[in-house]
PDB file of N, CA and C in Angstrom:
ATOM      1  N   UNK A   1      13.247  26.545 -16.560  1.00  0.00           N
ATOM      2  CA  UNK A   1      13.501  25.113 -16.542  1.00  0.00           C
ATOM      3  C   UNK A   1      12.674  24.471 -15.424  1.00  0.00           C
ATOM      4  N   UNK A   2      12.210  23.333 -15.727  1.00  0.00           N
ATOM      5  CA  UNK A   2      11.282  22.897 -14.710  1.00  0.00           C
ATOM      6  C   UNK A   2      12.136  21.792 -14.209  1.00  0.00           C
ATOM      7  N   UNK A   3      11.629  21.277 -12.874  1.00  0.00           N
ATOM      8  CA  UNK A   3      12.463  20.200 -12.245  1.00  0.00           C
ATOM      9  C   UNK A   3      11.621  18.895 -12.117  1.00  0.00           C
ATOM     10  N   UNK A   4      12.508  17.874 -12.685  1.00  0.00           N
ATOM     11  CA  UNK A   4      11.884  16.793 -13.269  1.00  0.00           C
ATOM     12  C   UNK A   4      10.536  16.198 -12.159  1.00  0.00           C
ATOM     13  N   UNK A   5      10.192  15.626 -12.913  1.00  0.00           N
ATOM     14  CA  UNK A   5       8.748  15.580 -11.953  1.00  0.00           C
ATOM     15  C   UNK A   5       9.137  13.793 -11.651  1.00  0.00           C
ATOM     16  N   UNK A   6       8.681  13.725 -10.861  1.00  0.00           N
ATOM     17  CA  UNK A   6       9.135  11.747 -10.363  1.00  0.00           C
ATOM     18  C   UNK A   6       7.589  11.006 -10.555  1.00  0.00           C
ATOM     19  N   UNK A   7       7.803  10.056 -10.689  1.00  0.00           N
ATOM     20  CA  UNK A   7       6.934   9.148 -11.610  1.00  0.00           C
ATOM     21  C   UNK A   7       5.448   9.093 -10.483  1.00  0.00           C
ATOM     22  N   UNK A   8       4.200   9.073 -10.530  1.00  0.00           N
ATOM     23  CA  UNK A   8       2.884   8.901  -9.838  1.00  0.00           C
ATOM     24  C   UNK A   8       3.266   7.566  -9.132  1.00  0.00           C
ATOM     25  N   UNK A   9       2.958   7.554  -7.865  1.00  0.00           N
ATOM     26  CA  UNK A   9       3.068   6.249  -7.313  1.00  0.00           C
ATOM     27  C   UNK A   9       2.199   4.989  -7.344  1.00  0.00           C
ATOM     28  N   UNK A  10       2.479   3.802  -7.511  1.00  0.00           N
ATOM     29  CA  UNK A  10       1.680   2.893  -7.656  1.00  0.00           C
ATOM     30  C   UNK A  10       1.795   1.626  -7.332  1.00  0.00           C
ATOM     31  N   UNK A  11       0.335   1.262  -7.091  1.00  0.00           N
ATOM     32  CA  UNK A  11      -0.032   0.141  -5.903  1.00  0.00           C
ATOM     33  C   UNK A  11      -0.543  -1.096  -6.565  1.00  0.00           C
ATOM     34  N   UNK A  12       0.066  -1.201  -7.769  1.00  0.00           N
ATOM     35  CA  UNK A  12      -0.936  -2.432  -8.331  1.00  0.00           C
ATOM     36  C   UNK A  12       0.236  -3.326  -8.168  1.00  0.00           C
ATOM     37  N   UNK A  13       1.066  -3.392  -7.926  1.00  0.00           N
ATOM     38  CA  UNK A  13       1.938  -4.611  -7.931  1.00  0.00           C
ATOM     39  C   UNK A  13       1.038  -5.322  -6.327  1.00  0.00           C
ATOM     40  N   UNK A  14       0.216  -4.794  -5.757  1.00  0.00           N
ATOM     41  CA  UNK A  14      -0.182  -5.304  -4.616  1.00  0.00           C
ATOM     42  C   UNK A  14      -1.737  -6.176  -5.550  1.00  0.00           C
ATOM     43  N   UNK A  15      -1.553  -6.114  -6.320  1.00  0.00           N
ATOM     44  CA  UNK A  15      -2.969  -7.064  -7.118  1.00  0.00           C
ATOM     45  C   UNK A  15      -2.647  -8.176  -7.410  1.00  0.00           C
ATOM     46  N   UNK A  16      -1.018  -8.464  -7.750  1.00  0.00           N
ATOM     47  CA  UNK A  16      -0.290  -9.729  -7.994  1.00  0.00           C
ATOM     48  C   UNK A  16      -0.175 -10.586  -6.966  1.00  0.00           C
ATOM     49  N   UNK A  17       0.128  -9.715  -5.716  1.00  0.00           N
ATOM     50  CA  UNK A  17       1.239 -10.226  -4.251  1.00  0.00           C
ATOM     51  C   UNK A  17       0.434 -11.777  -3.972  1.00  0.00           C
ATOM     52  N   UNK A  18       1.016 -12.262  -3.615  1.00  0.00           N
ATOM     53  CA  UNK A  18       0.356 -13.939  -3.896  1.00  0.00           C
ATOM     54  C   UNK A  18       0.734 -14.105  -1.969  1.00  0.00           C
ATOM     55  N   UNK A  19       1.151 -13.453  -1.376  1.00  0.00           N
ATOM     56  CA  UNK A  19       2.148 -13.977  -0.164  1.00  0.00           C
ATOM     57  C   UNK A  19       1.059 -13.286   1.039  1.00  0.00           C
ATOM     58  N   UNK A  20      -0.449 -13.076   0.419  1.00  0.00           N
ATOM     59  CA  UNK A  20      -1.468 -12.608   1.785  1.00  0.00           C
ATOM     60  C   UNK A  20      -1.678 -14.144   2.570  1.00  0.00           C
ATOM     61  N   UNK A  21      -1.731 -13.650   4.163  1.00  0.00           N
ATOM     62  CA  UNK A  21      -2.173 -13.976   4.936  1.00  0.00           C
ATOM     63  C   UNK A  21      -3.582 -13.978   5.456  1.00  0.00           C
ATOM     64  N   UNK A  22      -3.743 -15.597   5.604  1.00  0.00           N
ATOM     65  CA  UNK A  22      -5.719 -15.008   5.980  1.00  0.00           C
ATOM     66  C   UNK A  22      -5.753 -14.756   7.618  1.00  0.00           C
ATOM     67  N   UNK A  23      -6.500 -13.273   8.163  1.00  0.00           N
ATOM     68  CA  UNK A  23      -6.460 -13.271   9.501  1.00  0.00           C
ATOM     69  C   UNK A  23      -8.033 -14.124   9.763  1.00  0.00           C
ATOM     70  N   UNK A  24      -7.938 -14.300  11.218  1.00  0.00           N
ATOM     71  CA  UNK A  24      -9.237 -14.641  12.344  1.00  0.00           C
ATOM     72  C   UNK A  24     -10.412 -13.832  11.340  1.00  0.00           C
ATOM     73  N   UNK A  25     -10.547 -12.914  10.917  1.00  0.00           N
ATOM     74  CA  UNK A  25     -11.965 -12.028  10.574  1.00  0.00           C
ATOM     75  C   UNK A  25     -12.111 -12.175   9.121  1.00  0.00           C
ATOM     76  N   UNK A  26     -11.263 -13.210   8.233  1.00  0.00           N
ATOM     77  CA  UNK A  26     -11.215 -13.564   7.145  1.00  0.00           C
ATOM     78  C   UNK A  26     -10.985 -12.602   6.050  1.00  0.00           C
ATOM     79  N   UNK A  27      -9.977 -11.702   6.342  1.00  0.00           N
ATOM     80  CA  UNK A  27      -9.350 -10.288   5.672  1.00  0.00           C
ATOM     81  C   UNK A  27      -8.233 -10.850   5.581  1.00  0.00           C
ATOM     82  N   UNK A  28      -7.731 -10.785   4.452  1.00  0.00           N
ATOM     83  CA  UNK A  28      -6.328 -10.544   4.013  1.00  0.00           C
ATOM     84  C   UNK A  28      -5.078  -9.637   4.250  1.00  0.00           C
ATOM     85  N   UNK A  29      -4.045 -10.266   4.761  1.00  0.00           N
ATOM     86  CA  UNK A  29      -2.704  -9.372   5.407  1.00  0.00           C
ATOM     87  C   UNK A  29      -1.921  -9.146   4.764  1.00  0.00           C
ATOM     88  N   UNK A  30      -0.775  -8.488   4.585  1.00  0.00           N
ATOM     89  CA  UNK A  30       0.731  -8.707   4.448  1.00  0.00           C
ATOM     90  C   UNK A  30       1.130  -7.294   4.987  1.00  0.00           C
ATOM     91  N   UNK A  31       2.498  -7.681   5.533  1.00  0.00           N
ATOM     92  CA  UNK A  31       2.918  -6.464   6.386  1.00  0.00           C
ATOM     93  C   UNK A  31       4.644  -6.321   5.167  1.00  0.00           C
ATOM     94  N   UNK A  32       4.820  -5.143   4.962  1.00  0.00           N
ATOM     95  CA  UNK A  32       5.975  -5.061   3.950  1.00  0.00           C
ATOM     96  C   UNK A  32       6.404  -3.755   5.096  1.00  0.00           C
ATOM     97  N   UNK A  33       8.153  -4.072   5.313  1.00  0.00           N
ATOM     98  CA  UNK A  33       9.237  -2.974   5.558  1.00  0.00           C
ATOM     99  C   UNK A  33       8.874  -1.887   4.885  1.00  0.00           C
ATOM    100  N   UNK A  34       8.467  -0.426   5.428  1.00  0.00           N
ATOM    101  CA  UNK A  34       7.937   0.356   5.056  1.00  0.00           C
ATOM    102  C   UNK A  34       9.055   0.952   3.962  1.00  0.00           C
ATOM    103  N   UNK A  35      10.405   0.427   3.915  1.00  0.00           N
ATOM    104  CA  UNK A  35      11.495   1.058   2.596  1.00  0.00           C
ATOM    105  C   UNK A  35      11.016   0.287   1.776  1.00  0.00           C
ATOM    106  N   UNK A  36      10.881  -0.550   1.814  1.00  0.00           N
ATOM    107  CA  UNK A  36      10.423  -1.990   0.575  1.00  0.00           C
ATOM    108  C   UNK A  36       8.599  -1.218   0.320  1.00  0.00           C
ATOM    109  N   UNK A  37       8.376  -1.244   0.673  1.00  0.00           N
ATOM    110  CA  UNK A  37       6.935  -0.757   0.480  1.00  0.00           C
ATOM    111  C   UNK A  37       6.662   0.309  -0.386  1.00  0.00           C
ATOM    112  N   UNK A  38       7.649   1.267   0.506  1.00  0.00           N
ATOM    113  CA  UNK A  38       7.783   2.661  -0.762  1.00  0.00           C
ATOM    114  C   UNK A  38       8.747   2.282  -2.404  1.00  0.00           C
ATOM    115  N   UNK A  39       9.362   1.513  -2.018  1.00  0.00           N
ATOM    116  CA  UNK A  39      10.120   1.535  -3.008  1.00  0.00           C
ATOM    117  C   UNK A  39       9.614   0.671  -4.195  1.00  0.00           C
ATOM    118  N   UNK A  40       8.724  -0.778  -4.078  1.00  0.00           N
ATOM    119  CA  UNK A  40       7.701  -1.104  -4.776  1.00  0.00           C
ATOM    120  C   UNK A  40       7.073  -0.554  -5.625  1.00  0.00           C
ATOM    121  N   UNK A  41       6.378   0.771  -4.666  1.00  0.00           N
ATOM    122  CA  UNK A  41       4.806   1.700  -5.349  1.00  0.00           C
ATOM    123  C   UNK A  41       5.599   3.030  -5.800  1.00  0.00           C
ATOM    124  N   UNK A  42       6.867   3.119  -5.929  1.00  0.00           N
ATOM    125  CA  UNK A  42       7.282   4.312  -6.083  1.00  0.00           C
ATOM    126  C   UNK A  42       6.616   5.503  -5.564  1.00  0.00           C
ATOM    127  N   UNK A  43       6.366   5.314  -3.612  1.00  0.00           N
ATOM    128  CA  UNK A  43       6.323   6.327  -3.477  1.00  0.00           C
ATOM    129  C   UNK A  43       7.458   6.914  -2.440  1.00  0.00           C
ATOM    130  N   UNK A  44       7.018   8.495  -1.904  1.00  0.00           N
ATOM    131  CA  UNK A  44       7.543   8.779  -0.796  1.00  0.00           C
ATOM    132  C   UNK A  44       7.272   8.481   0.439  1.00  0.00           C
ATOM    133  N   UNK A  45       7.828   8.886   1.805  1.00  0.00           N
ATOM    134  CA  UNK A  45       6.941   8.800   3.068  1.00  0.00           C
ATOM    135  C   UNK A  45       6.184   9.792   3.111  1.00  0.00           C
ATOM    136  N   UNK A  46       6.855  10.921   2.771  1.00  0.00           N
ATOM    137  CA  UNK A  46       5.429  12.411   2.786  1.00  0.00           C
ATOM    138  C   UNK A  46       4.302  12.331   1.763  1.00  0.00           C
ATOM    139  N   UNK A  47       4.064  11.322   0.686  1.00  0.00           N
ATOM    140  CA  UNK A  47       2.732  11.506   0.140  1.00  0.00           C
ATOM    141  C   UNK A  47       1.977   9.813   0.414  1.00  0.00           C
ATOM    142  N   UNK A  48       3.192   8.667   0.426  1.00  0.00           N
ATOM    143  CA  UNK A  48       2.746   7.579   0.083  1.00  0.00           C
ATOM    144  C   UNK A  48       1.154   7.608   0.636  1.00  0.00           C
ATOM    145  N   UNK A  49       0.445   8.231   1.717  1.00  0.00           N
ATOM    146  CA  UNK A  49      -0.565   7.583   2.396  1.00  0.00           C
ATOM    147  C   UNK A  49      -1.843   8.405   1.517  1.00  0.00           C
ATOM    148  N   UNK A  50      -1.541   9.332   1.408  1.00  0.00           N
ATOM    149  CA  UNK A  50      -2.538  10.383  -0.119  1.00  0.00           C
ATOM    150  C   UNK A  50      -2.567   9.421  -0.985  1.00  0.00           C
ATOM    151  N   UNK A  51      -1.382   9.094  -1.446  1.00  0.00           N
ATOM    152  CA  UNK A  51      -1.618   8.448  -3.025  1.00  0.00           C
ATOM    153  C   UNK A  51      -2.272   7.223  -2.594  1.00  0.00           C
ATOM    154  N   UNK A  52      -2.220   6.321  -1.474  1.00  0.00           N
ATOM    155  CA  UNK A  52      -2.807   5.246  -1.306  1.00  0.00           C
ATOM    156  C   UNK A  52      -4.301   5.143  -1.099  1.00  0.00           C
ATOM    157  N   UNK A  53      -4.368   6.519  -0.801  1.00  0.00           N
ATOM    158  CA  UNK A  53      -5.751   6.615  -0.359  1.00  0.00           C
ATOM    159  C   UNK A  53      -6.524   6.391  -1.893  1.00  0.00           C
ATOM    160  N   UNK A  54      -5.947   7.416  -2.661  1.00  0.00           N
ATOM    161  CA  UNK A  54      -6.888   7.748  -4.105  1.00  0.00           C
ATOM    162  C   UNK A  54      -6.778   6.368  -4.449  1.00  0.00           C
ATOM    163  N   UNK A  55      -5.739   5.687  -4.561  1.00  0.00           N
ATOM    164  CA  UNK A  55      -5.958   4.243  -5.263  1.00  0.00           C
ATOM    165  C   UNK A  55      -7.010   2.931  -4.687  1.00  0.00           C
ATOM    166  N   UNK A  56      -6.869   2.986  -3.537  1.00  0.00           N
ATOM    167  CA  UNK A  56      -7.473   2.318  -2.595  1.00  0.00           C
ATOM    168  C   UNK A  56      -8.988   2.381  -3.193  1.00  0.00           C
ATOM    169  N   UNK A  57      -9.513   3.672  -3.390  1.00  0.00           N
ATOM    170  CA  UNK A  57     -10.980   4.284  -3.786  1.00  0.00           C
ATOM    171  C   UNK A  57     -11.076   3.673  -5.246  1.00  0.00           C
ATOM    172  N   UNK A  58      -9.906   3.778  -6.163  1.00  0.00           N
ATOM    173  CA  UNK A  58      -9.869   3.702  -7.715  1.00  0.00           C
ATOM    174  C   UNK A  58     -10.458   2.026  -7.300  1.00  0.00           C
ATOM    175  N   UNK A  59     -10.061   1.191  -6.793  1.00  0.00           N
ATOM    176  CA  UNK A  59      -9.757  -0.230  -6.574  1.00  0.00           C
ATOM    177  C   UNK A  59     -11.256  -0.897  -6.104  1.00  0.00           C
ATOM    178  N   UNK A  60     -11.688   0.280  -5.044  1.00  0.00           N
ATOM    179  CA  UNK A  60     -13.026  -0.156  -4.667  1.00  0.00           C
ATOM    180  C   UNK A  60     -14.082  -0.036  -5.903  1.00  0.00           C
ATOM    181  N   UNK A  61     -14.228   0.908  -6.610  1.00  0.00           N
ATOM    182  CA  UNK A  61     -15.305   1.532  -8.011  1.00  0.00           C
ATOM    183  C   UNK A  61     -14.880   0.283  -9.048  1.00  0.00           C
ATOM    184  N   UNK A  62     -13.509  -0.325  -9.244  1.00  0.00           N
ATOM    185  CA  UNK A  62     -13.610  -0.769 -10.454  1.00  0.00           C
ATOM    186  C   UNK A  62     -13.667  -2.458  -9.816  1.00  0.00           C
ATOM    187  N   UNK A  63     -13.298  -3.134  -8.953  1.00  0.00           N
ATOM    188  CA  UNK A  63     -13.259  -4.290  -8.459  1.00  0.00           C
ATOM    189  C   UNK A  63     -14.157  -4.941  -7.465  1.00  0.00           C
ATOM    190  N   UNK A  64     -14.534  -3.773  -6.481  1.00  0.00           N
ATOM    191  CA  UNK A  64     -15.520  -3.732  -5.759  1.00  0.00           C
ATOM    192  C   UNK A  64     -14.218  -5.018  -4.027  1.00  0.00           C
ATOM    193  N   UNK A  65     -12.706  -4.399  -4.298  1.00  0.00           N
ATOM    194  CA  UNK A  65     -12.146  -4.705  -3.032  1.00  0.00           C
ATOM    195  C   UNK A  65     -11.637  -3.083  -2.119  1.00  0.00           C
ATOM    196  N   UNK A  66     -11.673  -4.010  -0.616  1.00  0.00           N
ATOM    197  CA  UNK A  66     -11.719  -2.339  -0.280  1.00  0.00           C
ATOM    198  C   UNK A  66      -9.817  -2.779   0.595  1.00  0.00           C
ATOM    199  N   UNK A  67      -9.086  -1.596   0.785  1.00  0.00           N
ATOM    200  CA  UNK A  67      -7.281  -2.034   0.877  1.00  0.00           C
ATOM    201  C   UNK A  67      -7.621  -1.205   2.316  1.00  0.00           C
ATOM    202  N   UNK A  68      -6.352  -1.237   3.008  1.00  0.00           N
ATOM    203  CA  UNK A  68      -6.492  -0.406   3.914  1.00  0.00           C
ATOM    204  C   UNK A  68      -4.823  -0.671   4.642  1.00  0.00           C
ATOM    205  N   UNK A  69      -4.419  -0.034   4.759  1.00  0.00           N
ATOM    206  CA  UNK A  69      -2.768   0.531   4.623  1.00  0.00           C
ATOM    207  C   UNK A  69      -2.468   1.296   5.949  1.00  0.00           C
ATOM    208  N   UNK A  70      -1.466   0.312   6.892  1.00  0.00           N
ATOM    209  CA  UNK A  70      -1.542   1.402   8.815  1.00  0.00           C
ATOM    210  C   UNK A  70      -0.271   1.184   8.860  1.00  0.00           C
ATOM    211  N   UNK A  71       0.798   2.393   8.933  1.00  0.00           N
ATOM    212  CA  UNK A  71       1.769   2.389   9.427  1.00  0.00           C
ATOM    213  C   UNK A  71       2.124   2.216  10.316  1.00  0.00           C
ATOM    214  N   UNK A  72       3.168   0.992  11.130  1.00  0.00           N
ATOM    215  CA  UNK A  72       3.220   0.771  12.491  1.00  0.00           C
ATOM    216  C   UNK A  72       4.750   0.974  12.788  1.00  0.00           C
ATOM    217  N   UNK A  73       5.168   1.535  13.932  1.00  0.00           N
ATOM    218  CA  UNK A  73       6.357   1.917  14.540  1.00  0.00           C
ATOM    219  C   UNK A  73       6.891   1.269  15.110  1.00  0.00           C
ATOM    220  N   UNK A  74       8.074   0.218  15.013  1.00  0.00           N
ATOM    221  CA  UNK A  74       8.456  -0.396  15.797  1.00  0.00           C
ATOM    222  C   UNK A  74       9.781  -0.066  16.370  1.00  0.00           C
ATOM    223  N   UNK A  75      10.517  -0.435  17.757  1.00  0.00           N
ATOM    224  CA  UNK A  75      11.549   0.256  18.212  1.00  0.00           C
ATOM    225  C   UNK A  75      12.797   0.319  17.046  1.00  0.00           C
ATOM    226  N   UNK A  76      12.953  -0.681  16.080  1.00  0.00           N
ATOM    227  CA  UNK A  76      13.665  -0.212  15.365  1.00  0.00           C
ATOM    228  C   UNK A  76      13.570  -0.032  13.796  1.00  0.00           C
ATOM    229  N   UNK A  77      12.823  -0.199  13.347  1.00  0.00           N
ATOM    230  CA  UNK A  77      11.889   0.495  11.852  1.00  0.00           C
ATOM    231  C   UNK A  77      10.550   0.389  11.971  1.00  0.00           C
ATOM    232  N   UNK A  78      10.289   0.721  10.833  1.00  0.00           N
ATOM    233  CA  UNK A  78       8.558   0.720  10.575  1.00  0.00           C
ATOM    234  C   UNK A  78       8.259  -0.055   9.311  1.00  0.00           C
ATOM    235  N   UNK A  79       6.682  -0.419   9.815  1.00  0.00           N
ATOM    236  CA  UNK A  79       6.306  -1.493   8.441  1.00  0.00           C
ATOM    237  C   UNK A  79       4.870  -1.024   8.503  1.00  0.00           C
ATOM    238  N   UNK A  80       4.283  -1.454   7.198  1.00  0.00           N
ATOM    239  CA  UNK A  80       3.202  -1.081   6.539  1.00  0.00           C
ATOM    240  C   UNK A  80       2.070  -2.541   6.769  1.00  0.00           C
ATOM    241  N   UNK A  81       0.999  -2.361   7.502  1.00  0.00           N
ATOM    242  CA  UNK A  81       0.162  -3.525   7.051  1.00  0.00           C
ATOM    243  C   UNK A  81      -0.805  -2.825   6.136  1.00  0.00           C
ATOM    244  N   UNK A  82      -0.885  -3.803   5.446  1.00  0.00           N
ATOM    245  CA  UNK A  82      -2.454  -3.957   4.265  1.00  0.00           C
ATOM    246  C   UNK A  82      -3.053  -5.251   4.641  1.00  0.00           C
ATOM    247  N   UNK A  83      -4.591  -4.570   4.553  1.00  0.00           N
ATOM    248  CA  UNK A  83      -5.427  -5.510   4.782  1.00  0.00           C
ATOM    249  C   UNK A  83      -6.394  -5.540   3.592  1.00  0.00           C
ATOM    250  N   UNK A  84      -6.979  -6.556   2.963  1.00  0.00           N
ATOM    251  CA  UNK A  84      -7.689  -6.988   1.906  1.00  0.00           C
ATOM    252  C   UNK A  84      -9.114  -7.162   2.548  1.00  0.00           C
ATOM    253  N   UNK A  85     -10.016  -6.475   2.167  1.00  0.00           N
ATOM    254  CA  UNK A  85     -11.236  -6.701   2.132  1.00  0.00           C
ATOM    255  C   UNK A  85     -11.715  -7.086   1.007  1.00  0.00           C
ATOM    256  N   UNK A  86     -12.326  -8.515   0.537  1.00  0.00           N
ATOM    257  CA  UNK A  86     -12.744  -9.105  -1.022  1.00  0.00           C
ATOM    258  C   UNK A  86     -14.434  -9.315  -0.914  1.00  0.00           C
TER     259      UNK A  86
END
């Protein structure tokens, strides 16, 4: 018997997100609660940053935008920025 396999994680609901911020260097922000974040892309904390990576690459070849995804620690949770390069 095999044990159910959980669904590939995914980042395209971040192609919709309408709620970016433009920074000083004219890159695009949004910082999401890293539970809200995973729970969005259906991923985990032990792979989310793998799977983001491969997509990130899928995103650059077919759109020509580049993502970039930094987990930051704060004294009492953690949150995810993405930044939009267009």
């Amino acid at each position: 018997m095999h044990a159910p396999t959980r669904p590939p994680a995914d980042y395209d609901w971040l192609l919709d997100w309408t709620d970016w911020v433009t920074r000083n260097d004219h890159r695009l922000e949004a910082v999401f609660v890293l539970d809200t974040f995973l729970q969005r892309s259906r991923a985990t904390e032990a792979t989310w940053a793998l799977d983001f990576l491969s997509w990130k690459c899928e995103r650059l070849a077919s759109d020509g935008c580049w993502y970039e995804a930094r987990l930051e620690h704060l004294h009492d949770r953690s949150h995810v920025r993405v930044l939009l390069d267009r």
